[in-house]
Structures are given as structure tokens and as C-alpha cells.
Protein backbone atom coordinates (compact mmCIF):
# COMPACT_ATOMS: atom_id res chain seq x y z
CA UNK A 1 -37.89 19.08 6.00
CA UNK A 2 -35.85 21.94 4.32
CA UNK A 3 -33.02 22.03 2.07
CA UNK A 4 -29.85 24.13 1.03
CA UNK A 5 -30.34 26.52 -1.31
CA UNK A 6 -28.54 25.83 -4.96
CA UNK A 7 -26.28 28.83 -4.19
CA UNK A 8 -25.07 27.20 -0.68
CA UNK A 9 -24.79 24.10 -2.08
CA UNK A 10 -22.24 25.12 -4.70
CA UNK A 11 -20.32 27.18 -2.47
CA UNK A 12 -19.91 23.55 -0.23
CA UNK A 13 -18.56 22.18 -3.67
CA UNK A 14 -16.25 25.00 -4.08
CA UNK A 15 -14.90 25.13 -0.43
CA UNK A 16 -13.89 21.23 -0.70
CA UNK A 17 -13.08 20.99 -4.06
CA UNK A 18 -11.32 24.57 -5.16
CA UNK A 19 -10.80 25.88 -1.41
CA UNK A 20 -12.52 28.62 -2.18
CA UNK A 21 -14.11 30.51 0.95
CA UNK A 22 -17.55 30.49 1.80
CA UNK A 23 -18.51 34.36 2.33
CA UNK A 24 -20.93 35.75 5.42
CA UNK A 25 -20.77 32.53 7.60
CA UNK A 26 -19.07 33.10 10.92
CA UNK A 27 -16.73 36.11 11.48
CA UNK A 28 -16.29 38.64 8.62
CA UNK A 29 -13.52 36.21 6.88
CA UNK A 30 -16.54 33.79 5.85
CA UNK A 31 -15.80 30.30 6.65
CA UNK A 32 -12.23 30.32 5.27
CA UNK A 33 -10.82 27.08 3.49
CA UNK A 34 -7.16 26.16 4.10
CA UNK A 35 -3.89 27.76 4.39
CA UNK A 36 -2.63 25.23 2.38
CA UNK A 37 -5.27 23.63 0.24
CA UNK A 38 -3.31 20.33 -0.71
CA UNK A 39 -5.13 17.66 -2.36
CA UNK A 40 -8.07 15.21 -2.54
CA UNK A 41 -7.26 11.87 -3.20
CA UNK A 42 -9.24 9.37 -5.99
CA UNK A 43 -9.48 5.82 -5.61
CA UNK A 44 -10.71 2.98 -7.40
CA UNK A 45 -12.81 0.07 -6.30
CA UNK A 46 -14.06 -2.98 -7.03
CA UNK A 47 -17.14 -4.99 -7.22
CA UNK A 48 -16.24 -7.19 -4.72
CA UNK A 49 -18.84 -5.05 -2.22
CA UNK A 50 -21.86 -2.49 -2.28
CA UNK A 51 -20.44 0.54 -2.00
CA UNK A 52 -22.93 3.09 -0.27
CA UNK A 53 -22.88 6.13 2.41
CA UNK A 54 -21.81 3.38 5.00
CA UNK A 55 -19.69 0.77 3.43
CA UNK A 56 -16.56 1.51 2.16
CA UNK A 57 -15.43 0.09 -1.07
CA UNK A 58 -13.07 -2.31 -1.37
CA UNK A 59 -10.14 -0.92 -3.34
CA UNK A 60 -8.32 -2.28 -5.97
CA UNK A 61 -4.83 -4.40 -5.63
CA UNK A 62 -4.04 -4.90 -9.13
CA UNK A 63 -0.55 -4.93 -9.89
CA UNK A 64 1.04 -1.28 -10.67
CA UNK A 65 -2.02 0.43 -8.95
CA UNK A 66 -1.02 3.27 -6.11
CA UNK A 67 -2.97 2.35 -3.13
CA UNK A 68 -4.63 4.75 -1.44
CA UNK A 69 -5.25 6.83 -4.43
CA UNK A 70 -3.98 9.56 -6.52
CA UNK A 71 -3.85 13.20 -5.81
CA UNK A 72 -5.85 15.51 -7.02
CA UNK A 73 -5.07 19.56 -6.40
CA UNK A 74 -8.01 21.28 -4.31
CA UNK A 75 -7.98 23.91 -7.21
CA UNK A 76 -9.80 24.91 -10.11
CA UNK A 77 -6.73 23.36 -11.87
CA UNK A 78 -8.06 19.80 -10.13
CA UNK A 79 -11.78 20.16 -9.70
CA UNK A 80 -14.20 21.93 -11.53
CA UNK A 81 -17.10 23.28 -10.02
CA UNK A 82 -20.16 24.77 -11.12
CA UNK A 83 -24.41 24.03 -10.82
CA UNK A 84 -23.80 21.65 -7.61
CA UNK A 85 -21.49 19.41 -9.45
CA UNK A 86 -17.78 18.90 -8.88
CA UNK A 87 -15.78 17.17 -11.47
CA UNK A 88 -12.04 16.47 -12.40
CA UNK A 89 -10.49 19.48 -14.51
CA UNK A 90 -7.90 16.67 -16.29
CA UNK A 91 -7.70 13.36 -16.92
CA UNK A 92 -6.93 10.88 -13.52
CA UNK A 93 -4.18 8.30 -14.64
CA UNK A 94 -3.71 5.73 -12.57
CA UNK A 95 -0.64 3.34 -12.88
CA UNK A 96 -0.80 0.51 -15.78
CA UNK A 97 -1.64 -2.71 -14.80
CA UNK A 98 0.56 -5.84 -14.80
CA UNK A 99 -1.89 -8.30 -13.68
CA UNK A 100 -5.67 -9.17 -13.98
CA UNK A 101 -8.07 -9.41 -14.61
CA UNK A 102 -9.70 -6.84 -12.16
CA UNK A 103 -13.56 -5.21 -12.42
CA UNK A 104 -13.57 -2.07 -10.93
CA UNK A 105 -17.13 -0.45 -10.41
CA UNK A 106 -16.80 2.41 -8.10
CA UNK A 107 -14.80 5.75 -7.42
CA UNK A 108 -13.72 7.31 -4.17
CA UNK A 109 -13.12 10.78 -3.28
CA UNK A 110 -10.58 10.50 0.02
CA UNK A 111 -9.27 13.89 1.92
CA UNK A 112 -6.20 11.85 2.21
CA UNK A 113 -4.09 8.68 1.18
CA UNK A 114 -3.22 6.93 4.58
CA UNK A 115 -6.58 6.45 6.18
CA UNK A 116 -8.75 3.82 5.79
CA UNK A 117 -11.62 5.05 7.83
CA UNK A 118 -15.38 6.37 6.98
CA UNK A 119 -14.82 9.10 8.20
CA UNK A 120 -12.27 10.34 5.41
CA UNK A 121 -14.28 9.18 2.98
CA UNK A 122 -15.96 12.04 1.40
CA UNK A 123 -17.90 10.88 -1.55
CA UNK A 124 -18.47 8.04 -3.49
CA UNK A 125 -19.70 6.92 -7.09
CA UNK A 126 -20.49 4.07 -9.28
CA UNK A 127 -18.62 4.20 -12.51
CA UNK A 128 -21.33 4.20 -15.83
CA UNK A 129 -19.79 1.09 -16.67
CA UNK A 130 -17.55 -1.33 -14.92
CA UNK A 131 -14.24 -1.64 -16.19
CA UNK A 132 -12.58 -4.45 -16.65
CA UNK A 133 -8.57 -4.24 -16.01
CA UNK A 134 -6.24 -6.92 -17.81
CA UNK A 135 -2.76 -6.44 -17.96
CA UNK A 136 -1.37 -3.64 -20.09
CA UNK A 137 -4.18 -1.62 -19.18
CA UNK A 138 -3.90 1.74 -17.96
CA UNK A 139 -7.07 3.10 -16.19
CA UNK A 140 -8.35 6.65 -16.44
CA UNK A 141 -10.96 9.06 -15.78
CA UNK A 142 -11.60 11.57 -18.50
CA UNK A 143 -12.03 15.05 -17.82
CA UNK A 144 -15.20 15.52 -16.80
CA UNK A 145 -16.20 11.89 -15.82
CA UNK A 146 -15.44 12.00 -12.23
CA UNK A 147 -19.00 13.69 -11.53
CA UNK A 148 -19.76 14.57 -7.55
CA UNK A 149 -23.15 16.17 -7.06
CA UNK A 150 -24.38 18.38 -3.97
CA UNK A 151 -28.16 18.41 -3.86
């Protein structure tokens, strides 16, 4: 069974993440990203299910989160990317809680923030720790933390 090669894989990172085109594959444009890169959308789970490559998570209702997610440029200003990992450029804030408690135990990477589907669903991680959400509490993911690996 073969493989990409480490080179491939990070330009796959790069087209999703930064838009950046992928050179030599198709036409002489390279497979091109979008006209208009627009965002990726993050968005928090709970522990309320396995999360895995074929069950969604269950996301999170607490009071003063944004369902479906917040946006997240498709730039290097958004993602960085670099050695077949993608990973959030700045900090994602999501809104302060008013309620709880809440555990929250997994991040999603969306391509949008209406859909509810699989299919949209592009990637998916545990967080290194749960984290619990009382009210008054204002979650975030550092810079750096949101780590999405292509291998």
C-alpha cells in the first residue's frame, strides 16, 4: 500500500488551509484553490459521543456559544502550515459562557457554518484535556493548539 510523499502532503495542508495552489497537477495552473478563499469554520464538542472519521461530534449548546462555529480565514493569517501540520495562526475565542457546566472534549474543522452533514466535516481532534465550561468562562484555543496533521 503506498503513501503521499511529505512534500504532497503539505501542499494538501496548504491548499485547504492557506489556499495556496498545488503546482504541476492538472493543466499548467496546478490545481488552483479558490477565487475567493473565505473561511474554515471551528467548532467545539462535547463528550456526550465518540467522535471519530464517521461520527460527528455533538456540539456544544452552552449559553453565549455561536453554533456552528467560528471563522477562521483560509490564510496564512488563519492557519499555519508547515511539516504536514496545520494549526491556528491566533488565538480562537469563542463567546463567554452564561451557563454550565459543559465538558467539551473535541474540536471540529467545518468548510462551513450551516451544514450539519459528514460530508463538510473536514477534520476532527480530541482536545489534550477536556475542558470544563462554567459560567463566566470564555473558551479558547491558543495559537498553535488547534493541531491538524496530514500523514
Amino acid at each position: 500500500m503506498g503513501s503521499k510523499s511529505d512534500d504532497f502532503e503539505n501542499d494538501v495542508l496548504l491548499l485547504i488551509f492557506n489556499n495556496t495552489d498545488i503546482l504541476k497537477i492538472g493543466d499548467a495552473g496546478g490545481l488552483l484553490g479558490s477565487v475567493s478563499p473565505g473561511s474554515l469554520y471551528v467548532r467545539l464538542m462535547t463528550s456526550a459521543v465518540v467522535v471519530d472519521d464517521s461520527t460527528l461530534g455533538t456540539e456544544t449548546t452552552y449559553t453565549g456559544y455561536v453554533a456552528k462555529g467560528i471563522a477562521v480565514a483560509r490564510s496564512a493569517g488563519g492557519w499555519t502550515v508547515s511539516g504536514n501540520n496545520a494549526s491556528n495562526t491566533a488565538a480562537v475565542t469563542f463567546g463567554a459562557s452564561t451557563s454550565g457546566p459543559v465538558t467539551l472534549r473535541y474540536a471540529e474543522v467545518w468548510l462551513d457554518n450551516v451544514s450539519a452533514v459528514i460530508g463538510d466535516r473536514l477534520f476532527w481532534t480530541q482536545l489534550d484535556a477536556d475542558l470544563i465550561v462554567n459560567s463566566g468562562i470564555t473558551p479558547e484555543v491558543p495559537i498553535g493548539d488547534l493541531d491538524i496533521n496530514e500523514d
